[in-house]
N, C-alpha and C. Protein backbone atom coordinates (compact mmCIF):
# COMPACT_ATOMS: atom_id res chain seq x y z
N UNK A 1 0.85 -1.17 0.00
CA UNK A 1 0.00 0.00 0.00
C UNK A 1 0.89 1.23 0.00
N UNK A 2 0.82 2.40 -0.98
CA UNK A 2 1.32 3.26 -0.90
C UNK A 2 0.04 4.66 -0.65
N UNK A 3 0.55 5.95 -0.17
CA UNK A 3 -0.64 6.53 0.19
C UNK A 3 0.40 7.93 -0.45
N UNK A 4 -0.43 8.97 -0.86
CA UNK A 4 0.39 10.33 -1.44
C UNK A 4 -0.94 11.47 -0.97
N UNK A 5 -0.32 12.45 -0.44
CA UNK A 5 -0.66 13.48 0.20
C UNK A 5 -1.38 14.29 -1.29
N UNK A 6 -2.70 15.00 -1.20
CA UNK A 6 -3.00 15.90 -2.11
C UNK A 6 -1.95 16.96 -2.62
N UNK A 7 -0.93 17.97 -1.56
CA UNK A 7 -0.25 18.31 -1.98
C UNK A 7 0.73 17.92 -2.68
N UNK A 8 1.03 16.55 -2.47
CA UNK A 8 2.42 15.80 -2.76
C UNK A 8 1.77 15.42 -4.06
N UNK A 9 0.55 15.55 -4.43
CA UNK A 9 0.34 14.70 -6.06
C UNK A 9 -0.12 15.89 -6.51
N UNK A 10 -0.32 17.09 -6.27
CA UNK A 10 -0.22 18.22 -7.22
C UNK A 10 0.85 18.86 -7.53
N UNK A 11 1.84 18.82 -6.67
CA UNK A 11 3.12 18.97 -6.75
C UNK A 11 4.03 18.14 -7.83
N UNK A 12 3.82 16.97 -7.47
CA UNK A 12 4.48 15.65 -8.19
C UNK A 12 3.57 14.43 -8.61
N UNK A 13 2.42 14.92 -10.04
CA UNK A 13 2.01 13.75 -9.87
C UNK A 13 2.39 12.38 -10.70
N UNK A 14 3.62 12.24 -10.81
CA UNK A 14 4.54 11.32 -11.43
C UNK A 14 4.90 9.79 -10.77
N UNK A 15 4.55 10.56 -9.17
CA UNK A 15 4.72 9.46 -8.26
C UNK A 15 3.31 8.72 -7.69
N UNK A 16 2.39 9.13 -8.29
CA UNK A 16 0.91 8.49 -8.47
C UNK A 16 0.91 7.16 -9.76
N UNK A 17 1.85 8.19 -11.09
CA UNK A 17 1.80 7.50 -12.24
C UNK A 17 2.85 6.62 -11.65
N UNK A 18 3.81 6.53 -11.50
CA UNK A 18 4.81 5.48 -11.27
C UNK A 18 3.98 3.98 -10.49
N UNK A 19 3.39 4.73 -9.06
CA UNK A 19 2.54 3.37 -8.76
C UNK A 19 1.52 2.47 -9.63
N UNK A 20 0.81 3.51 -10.01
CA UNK A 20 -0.38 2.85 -10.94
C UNK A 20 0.42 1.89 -11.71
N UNK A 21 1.30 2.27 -12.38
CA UNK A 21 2.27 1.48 -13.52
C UNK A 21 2.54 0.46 -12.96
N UNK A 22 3.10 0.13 -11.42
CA UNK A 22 3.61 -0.95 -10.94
C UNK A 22 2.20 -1.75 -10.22
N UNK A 23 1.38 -1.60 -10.59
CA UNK A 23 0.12 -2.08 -10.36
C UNK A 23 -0.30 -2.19 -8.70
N UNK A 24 0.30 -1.12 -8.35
CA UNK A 24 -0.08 -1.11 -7.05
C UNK A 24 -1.32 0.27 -6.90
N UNK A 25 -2.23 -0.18 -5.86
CA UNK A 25 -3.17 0.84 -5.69
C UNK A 25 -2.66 2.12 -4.36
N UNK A 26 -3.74 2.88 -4.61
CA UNK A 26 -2.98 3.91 -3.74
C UNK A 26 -3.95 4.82 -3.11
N UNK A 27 -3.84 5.46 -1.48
CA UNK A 27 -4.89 5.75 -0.75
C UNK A 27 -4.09 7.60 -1.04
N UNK A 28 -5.14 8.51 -1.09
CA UNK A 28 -4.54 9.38 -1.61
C UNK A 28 -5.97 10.56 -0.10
N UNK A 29 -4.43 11.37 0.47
CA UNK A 29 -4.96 11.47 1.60
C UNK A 29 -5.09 12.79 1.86
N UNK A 30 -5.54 13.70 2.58
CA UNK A 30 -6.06 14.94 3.11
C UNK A 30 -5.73 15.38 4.57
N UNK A 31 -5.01 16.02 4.45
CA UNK A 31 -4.14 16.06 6.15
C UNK A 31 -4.11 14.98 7.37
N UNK A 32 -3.51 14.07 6.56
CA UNK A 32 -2.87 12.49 6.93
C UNK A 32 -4.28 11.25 7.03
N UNK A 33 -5.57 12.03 6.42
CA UNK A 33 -6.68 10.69 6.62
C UNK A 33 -6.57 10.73 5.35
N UNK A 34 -7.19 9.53 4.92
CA UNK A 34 -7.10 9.10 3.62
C UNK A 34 -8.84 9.63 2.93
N UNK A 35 -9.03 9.87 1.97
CA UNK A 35 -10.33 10.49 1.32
C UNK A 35 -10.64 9.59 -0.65
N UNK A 36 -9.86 8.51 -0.70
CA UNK A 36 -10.08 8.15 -1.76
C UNK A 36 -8.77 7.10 -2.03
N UNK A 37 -8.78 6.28 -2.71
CA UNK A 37 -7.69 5.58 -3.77
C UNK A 37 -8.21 5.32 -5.02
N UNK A 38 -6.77 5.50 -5.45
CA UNK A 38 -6.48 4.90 -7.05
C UNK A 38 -6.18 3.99 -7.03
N UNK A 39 -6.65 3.17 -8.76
CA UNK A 39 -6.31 1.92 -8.73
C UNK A 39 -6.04 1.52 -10.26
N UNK A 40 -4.89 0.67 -10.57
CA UNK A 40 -4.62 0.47 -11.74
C UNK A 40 -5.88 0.16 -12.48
N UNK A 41 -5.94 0.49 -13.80
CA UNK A 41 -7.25 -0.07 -14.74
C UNK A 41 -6.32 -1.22 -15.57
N UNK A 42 -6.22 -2.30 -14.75
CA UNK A 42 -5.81 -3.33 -15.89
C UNK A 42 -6.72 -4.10 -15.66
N UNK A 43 -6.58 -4.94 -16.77
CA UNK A 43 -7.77 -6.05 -17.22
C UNK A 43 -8.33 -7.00 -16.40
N UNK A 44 -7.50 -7.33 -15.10
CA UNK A 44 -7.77 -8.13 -14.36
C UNK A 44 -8.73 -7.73 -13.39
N UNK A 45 -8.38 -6.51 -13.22
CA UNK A 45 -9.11 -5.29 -11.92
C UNK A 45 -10.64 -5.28 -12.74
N UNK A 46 -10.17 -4.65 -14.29
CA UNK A 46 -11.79 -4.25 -15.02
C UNK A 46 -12.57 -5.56 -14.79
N UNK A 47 -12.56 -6.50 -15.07
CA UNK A 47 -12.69 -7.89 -15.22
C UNK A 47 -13.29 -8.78 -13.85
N UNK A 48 -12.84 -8.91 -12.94
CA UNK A 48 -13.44 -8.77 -11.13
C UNK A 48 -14.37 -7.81 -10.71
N UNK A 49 -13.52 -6.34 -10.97
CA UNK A 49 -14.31 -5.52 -10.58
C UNK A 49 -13.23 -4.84 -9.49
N UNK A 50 -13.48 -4.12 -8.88
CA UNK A 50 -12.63 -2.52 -8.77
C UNK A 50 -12.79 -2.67 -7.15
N UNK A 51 -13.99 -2.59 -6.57
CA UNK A 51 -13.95 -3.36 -4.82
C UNK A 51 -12.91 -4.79 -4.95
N UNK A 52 -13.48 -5.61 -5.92
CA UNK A 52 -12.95 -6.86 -5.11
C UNK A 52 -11.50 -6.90 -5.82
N UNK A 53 -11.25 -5.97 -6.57
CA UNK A 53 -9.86 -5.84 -7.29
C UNK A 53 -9.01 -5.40 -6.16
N UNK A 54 -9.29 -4.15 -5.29
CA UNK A 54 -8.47 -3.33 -4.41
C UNK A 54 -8.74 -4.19 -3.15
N UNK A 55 -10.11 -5.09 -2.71
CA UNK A 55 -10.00 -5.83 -1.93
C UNK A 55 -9.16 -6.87 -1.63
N UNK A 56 -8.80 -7.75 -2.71
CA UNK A 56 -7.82 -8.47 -2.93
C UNK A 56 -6.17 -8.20 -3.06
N UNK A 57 -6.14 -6.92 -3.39
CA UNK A 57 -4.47 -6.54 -3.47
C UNK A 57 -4.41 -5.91 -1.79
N UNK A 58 -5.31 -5.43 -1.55
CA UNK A 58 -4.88 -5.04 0.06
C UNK A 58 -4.58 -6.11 0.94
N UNK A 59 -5.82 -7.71 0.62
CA UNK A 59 -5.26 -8.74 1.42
C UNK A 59 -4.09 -8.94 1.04
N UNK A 60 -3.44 -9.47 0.08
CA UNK A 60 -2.21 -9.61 -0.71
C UNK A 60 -0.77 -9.01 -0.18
N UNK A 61 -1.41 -7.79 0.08
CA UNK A 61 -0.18 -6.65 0.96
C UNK A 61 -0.48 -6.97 2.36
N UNK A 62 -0.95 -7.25 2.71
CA UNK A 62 -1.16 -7.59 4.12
C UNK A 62 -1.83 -6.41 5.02
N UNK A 63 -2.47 -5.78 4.22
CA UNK A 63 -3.36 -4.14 4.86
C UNK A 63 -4.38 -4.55 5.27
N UNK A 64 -5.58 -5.25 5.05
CA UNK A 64 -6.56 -5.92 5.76
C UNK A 64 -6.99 -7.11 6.40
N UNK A 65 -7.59 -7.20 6.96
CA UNK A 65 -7.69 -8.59 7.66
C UNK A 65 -8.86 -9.32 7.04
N UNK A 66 -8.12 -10.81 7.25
CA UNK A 66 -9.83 -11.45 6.37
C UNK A 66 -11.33 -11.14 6.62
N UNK A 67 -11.76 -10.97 8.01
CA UNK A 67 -12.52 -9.95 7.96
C UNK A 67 -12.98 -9.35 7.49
N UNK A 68 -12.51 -8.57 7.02
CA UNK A 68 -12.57 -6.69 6.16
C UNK A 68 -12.76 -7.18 5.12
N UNK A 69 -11.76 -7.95 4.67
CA UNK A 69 -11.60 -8.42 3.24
C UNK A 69 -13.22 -8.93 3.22
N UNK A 70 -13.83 -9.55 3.75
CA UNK A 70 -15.02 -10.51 3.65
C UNK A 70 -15.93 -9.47 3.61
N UNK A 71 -16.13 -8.35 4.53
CA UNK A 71 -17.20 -7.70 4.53
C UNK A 71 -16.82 -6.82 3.52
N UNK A 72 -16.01 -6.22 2.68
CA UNK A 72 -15.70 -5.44 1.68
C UNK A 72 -16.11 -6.48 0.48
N UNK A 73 -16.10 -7.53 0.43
CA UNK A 73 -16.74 -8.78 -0.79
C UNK A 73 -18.19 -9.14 -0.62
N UNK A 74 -18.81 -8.31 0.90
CA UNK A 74 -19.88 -9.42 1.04
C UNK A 74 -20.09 -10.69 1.32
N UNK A 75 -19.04 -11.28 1.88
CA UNK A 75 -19.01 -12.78 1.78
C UNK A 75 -18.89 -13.32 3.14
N UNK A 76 -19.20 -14.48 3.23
CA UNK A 76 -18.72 -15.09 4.94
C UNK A 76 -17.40 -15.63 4.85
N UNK A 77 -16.62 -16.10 6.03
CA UNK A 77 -15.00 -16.33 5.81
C UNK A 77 -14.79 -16.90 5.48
N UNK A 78 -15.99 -18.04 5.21
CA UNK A 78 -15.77 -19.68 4.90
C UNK A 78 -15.35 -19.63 3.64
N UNK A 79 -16.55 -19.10 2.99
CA UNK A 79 -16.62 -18.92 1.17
C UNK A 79 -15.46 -18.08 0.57
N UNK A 80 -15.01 -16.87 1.66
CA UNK A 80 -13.88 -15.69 1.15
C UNK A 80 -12.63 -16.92 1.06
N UNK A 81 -12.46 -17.84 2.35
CA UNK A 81 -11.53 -18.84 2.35
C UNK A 81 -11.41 -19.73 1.00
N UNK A 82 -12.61 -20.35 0.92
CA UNK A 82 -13.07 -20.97 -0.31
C UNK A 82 -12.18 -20.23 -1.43
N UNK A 83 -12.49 -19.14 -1.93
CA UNK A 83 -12.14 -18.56 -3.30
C UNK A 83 -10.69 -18.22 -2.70
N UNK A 84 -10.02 -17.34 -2.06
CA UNK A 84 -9.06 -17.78 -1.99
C UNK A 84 -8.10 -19.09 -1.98
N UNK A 85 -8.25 -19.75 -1.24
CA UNK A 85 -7.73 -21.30 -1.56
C UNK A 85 -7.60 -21.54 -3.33
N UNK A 86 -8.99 -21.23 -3.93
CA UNK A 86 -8.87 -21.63 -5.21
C UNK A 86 -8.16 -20.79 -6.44
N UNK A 87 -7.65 -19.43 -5.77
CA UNK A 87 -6.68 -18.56 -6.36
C UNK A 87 -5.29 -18.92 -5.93
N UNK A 88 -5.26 -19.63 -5.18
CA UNK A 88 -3.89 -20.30 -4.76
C UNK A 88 -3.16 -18.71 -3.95
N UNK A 89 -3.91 -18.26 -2.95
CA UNK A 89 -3.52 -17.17 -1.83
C UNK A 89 -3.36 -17.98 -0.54
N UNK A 90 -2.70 -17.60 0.20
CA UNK A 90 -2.98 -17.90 1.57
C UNK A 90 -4.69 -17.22 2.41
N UNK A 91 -4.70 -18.48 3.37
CA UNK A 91 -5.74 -17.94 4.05
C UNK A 91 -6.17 -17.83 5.64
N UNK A 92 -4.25 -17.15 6.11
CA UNK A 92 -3.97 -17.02 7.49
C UNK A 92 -4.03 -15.93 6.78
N UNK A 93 -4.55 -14.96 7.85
CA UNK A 93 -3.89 -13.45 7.86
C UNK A 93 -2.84 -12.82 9.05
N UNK A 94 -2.22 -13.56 9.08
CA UNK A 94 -0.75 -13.54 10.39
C UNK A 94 0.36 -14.08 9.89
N UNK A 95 1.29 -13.51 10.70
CA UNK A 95 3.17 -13.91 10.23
C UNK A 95 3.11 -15.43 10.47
N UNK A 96 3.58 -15.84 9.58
CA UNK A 96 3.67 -17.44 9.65
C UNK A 96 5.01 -17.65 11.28
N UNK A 97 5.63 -16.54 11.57
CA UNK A 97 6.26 -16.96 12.82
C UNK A 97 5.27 -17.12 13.76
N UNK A 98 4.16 -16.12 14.05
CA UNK A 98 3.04 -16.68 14.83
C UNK A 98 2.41 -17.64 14.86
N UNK A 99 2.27 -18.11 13.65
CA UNK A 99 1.47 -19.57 13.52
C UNK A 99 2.41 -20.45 13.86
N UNK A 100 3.77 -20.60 13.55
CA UNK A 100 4.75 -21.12 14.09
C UNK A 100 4.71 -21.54 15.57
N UNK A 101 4.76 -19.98 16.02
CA UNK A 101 5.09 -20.38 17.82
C UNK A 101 3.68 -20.86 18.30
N UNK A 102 2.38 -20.61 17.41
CA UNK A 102 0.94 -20.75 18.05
C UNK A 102 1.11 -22.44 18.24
N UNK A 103 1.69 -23.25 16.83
CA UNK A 103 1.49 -24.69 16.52
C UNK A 103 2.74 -25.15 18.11
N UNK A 104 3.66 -24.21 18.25
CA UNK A 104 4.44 -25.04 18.53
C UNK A 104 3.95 -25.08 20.62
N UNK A 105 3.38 -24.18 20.66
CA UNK A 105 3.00 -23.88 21.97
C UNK A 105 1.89 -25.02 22.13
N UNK A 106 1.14 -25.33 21.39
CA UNK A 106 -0.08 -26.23 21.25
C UNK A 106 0.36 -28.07 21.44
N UNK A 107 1.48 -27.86 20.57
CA UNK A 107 2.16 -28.96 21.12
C UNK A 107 2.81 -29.38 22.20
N UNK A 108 3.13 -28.72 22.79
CA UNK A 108 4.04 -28.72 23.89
C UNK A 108 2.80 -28.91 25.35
N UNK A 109 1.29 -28.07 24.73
CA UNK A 109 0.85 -28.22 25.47
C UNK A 109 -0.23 -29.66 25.73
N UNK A 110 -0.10 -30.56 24.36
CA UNK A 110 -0.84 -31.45 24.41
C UNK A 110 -0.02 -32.30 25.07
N UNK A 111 1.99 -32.29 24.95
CA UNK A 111 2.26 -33.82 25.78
C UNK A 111 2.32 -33.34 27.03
N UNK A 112 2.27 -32.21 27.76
CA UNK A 112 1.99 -31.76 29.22
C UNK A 112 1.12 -32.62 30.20
């Protein structure tokens, strides 16, 4: 996720075009809250659709939680899980070191 200040993209808006190009979307903000994003128009985005386009690259970046992601799709976690799985995404939204120490704590606590 990249985010550019109104002044900073009337000033320079090269660094709006540079993101779009690298197909990243972008929260474009108003004395540090955000009031809108851009989002690449490539075929994949037109094609899904523009919520579940920016919904999906934010899970991707790790900016929302499945959650969000679900209620920004409309969907329950099961089914958001579902279609993910079948895009071949992950469908933890945590550092795999956490899931790490979560599995490894779990074990330790079952031969206790």
């Amino acid at each position: 996720m990249h985010a550019i200040a109104i002044r900073e993209l009337r000033n320079n808006p090269a660094s709006l075009t540079h993101s779009l190009e690298q197909n990243e979307y972008v929260f474009i903000t108003k004395h540090g809250k955000p009031i809108g994003v851009a989002v690449p128009l490539t075929d994949e985005n037109l094609c899904i659709g523009l919520t579940r386009a920016t919904a999906l690259q934010a899970w991707r970046n790790g900016d929302i939680s499945l959650g969000k992601m679900a209620e920004l799709l409309h969907m329950d976690k099961q089914n958001l899980r579902h279609l993910l799985t079948l895009m071949n995404l992950p469908i933890i939204d945590y550092p795999a070191d956490d899931v790490s120490a979560e599995m490894d704590f779990l074990l330790a606590a079952e031969t206790a």
